[in-house]
C-alpha atoms as a PDB file:
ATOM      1  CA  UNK A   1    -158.703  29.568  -9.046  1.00  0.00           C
ATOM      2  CA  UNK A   2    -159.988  26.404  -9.960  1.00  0.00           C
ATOM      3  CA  UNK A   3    -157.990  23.709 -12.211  1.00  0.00           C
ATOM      4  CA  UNK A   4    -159.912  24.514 -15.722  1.00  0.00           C
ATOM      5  CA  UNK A   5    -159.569  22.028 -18.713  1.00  0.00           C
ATOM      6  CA  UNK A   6    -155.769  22.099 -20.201  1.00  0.00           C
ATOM      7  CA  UNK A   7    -155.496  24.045 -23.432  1.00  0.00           C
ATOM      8  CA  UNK A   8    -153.735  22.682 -26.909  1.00  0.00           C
ATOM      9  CA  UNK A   9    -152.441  26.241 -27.389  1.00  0.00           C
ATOM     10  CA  UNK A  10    -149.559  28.834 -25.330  1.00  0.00           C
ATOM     11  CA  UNK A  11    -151.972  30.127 -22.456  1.00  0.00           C
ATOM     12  CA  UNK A  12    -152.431  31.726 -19.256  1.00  0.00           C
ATOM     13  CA  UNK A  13    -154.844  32.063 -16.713  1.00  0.00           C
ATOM     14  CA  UNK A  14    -156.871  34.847 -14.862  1.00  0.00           C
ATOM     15  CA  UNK A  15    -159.889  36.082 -13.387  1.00  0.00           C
ATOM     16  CA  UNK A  16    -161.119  38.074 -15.440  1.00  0.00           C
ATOM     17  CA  UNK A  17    -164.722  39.939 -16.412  1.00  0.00           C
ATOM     18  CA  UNK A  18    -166.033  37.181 -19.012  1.00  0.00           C
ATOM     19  CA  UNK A  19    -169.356  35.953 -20.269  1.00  0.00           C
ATOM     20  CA  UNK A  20    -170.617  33.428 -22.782  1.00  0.00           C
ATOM     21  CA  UNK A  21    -173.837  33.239 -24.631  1.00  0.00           C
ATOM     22  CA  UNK A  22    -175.400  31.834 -27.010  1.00  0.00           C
ATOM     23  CA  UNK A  23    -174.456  32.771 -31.336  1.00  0.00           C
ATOM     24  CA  UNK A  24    -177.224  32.198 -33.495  1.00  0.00           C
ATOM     25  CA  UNK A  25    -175.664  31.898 -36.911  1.00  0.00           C
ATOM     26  CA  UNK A  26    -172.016  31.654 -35.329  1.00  0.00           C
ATOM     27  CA  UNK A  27    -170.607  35.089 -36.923  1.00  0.00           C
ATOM     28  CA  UNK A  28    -169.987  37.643 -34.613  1.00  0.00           C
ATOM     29  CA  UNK A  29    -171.056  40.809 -35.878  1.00  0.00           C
ATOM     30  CA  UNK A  30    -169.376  43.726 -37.957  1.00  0.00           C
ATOM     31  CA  UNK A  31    -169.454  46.604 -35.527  1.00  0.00           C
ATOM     32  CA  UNK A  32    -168.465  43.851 -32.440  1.00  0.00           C
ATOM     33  CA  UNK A  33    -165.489  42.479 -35.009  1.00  0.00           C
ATOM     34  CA  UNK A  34    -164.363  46.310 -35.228  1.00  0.00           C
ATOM     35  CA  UNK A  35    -164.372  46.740 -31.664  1.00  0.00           C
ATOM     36  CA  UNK A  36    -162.479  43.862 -31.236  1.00  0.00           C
ATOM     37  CA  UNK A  37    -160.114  45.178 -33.737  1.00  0.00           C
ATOM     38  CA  UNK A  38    -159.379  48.606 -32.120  1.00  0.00           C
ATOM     39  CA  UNK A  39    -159.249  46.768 -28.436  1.00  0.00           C
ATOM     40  CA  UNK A  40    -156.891  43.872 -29.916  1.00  0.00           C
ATOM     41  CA  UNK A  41    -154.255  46.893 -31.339  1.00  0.00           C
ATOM     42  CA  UNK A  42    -154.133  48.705 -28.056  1.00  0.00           C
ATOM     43  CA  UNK A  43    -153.918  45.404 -26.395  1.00  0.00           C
ATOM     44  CA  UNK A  44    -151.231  44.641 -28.308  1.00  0.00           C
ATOM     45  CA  UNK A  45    -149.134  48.065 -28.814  1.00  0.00           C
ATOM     46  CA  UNK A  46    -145.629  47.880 -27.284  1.00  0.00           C
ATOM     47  CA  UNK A  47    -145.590  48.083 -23.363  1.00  0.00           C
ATOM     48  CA  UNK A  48    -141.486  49.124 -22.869  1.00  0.00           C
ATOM     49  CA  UNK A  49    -141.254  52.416 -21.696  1.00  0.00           C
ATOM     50  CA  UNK A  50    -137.977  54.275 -21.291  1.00  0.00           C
ATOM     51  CA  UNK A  51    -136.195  54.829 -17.751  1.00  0.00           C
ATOM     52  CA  UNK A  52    -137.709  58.215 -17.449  1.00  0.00           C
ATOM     53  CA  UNK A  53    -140.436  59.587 -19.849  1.00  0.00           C
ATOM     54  CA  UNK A  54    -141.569  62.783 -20.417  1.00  0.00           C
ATOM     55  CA  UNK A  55    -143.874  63.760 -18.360  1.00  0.00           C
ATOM     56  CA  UNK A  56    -145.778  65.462 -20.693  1.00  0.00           C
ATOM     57  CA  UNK A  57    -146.428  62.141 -22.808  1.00  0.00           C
ATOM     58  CA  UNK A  58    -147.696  60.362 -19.896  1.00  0.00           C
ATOM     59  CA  UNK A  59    -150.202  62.918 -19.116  1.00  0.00           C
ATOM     60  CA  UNK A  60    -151.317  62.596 -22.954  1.00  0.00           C
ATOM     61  CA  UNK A  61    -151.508  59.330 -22.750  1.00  0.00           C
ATOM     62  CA  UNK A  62    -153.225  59.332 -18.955  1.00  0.00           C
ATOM     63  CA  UNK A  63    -155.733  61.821 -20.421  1.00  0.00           C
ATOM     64  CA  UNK A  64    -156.337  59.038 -23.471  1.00  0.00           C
ATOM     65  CA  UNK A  65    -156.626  56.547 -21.398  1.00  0.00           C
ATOM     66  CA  UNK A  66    -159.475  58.275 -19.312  1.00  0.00           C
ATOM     67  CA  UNK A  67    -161.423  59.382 -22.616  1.00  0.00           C
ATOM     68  CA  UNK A  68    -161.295  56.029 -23.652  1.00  0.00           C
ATOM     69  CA  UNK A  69    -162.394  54.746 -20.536  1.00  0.00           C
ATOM     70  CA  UNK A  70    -165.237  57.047 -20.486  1.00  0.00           C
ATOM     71  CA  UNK A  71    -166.945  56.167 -23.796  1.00  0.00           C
ATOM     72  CA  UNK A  72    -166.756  52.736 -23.557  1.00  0.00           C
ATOM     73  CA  UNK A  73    -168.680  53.133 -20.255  1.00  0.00           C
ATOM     74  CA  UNK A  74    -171.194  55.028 -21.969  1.00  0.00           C
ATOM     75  CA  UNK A  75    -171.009  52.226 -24.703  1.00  0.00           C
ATOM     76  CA  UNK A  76    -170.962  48.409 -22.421  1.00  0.00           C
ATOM     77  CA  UNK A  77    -172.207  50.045 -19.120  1.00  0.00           C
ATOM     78  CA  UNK A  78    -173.098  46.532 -18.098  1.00  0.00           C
ATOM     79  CA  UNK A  79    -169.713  44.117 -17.276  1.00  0.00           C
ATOM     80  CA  UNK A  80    -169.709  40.196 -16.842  1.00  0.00           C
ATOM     81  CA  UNK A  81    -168.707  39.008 -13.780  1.00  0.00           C
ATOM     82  CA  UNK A  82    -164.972  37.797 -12.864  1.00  0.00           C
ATOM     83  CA  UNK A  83    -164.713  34.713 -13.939  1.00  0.00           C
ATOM     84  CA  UNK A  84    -161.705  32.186 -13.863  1.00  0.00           C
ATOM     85  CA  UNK A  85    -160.174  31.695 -17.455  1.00  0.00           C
ATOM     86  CA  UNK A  86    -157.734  30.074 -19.384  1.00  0.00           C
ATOM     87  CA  UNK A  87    -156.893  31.634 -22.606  1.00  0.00           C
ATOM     88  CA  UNK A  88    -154.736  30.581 -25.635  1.00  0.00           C
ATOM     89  CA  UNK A  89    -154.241  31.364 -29.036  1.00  0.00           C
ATOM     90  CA  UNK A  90    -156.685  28.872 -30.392  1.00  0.00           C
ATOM     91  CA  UNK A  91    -159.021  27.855 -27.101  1.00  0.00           C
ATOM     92  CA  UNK A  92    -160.528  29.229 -24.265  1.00  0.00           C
ATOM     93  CA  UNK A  93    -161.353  27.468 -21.037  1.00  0.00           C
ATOM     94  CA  UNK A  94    -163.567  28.888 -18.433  1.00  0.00           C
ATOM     95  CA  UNK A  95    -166.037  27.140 -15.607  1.00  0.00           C
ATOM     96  CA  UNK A  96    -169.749  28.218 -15.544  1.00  0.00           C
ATOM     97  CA  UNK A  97    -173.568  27.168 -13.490  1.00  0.00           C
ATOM     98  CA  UNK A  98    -174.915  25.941 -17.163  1.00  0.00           C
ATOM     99  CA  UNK A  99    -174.203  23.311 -19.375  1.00  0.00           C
ATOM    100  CA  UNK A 100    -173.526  23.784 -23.143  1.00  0.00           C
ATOM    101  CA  UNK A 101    -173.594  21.532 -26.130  1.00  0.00           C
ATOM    102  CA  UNK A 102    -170.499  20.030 -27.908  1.00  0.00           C
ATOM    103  CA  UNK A 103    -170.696  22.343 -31.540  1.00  0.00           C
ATOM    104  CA  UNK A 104    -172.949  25.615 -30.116  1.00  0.00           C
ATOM    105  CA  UNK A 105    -171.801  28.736 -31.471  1.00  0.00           C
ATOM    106  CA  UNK A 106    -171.087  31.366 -28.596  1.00  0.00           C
ATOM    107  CA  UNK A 107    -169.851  34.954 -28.398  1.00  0.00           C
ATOM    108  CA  UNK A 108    -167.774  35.624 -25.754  1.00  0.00           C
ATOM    109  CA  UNK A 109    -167.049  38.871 -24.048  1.00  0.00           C
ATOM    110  CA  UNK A 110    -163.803  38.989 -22.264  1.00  0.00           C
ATOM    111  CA  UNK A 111    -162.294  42.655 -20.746  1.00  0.00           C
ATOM    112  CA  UNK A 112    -158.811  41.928 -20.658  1.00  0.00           C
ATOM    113  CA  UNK A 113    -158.159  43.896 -17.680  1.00  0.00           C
ATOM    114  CA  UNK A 114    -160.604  44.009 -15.178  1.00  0.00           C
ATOM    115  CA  UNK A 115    -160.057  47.448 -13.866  1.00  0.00           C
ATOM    116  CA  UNK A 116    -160.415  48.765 -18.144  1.00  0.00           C
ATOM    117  CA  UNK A 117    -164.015  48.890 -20.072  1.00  0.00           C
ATOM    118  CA  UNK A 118    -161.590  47.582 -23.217  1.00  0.00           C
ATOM    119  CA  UNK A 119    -163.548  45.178 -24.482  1.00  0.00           C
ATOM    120  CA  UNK A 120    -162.603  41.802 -26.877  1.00  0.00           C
ATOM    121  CA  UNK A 121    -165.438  40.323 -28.290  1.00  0.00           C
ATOM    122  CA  UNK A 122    -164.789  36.491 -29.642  1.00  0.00           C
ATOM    123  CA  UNK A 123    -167.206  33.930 -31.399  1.00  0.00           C
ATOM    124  CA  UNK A 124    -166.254  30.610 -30.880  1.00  0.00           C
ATOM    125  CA  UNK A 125    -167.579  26.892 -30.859  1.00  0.00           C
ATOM    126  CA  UNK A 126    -167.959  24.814 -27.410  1.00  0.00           C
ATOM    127  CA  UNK A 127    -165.830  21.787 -28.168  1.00  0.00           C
ATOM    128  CA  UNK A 128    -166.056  20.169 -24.656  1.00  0.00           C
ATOM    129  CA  UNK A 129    -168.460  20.460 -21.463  1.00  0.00           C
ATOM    130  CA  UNK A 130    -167.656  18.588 -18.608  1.00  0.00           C
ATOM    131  CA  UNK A 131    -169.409  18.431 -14.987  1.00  0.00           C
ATOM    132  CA  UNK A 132    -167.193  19.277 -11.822  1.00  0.00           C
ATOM    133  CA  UNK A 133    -169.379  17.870  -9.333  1.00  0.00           C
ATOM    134  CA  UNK A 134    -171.538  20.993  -7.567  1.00  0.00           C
ATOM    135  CA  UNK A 135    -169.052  23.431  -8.760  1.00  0.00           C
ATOM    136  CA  UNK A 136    -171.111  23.370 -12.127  1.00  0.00           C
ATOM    137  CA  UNK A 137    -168.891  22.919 -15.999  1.00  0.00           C
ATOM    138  CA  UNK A 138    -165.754  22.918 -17.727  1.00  0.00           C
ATOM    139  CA  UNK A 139    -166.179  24.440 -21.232  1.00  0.00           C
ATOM    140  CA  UNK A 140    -163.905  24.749 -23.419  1.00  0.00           C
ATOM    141  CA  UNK A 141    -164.334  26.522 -26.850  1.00  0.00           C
ATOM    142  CA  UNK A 142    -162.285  26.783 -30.157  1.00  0.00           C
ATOM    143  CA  UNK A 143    -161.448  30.212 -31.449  1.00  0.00           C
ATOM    144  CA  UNK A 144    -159.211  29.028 -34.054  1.00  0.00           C
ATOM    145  CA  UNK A 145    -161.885  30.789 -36.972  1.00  0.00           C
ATOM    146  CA  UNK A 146    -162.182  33.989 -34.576  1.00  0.00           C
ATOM    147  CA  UNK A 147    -159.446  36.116 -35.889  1.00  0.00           C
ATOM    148  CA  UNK A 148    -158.791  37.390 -39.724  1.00  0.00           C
ATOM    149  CA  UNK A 149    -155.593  38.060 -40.830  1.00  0.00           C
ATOM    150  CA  UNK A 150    -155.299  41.492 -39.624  1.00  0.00           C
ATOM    151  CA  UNK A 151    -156.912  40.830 -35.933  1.00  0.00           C
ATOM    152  CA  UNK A 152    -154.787  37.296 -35.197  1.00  0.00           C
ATOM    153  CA  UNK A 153    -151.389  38.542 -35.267  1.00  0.00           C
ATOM    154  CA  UNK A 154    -152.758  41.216 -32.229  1.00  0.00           C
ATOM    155  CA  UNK A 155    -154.124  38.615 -30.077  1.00  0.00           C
ATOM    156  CA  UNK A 156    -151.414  36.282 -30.834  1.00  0.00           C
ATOM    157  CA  UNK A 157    -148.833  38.854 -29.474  1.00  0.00           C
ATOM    158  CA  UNK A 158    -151.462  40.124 -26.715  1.00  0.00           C
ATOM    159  CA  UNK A 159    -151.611  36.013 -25.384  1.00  0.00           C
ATOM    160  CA  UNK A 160    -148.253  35.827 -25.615  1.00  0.00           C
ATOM    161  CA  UNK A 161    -147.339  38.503 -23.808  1.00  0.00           C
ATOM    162  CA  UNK A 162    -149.632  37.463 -20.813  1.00  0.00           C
ATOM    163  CA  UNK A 163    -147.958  33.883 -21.100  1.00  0.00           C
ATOM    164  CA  UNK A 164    -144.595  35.064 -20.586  1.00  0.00           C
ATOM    165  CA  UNK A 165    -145.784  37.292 -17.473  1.00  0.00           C
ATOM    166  CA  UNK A 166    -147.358  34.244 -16.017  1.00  0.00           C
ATOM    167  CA  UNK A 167    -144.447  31.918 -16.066  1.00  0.00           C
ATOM    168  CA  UNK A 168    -141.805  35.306 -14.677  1.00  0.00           C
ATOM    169  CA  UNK A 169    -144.471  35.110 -11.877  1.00  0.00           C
ATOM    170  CA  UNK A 170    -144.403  31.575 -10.898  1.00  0.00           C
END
């Protein structure tokens, strides 16, 4: 993966499906914010499981999992590429072919896992470009307006979580 700009934020890295473009008006919109909203809350629903479940929940939740899965298909069925990223609570980092401007609004579209259609959706303004030689940019964009008071707490726990797995793994 390569070295990506240092974030001011808790953060981890990964390769994940991820795309930036261009946000006229800088808002991301209502049905993408709701979205984001439902992805953020199973993102960020407990993970502990007890030593042996029942059986029968797991199949519930398996067969959840796979309607879920299914519709948002039906709803994205195009998917970014994997991308290297660095993601924090307040910033996100990423490298890409194309320039962008110091202060342009842009909507990103991250899928937190890459094997899941779960879908985050996050408007944000580029706060630093930077050319790595042939290997194209740096950006690096601040989020800190993304969240409302009901979505920030979910990604704050969701980045956290990822941070803590990423230092256990070093």
């Amino acid at each position: 993966m390569p070295q990506l700009p240092e974030l001011d934020t808790v953060s981890f890295d990964a390769n994940l499906p991820f795309g930036a473009q261009l946000l006229p008006g800088g808002v991301c919109p209502q049905s993408l914010r709701r979205e984001t909203r439902l992805a953020l809350r199973v993102l960020a629903a407990p993970v502990e499981t007890t030593e042996n479940p029942d059986p029968l929940l797991l199949r519930l939740e398996a067969k959840l999992d796979l309607a879920l899965e299914v519709s948002l298909l039906d709803r994205h069925p195009e998917r970014p590429p994997l991308q290297p990223c660095r993601l924090g609570l307040e910033q996100l980092a990423w490298q890409q072919d194309q320039a962008q401007a110091p202060g342009e609004s842009v909507l990103m579209t991250l899928y937190p896992n890459a094997d899941s259609s779960l879908i985050v959706f996050i408007a944000g303004q580029i706060v630093d470009c930077r050319a790595v030689g042939s290997e194209g940019y740096h950006i690096r964009a601040d989020i800190s307006r993304a969240f409302d008071e009901i979505t920030r707490p979910l990604w704050e726990k969701w980045v956290f979580r990822r941070h803590r797995r990423a230092i256990l793994g070093r």
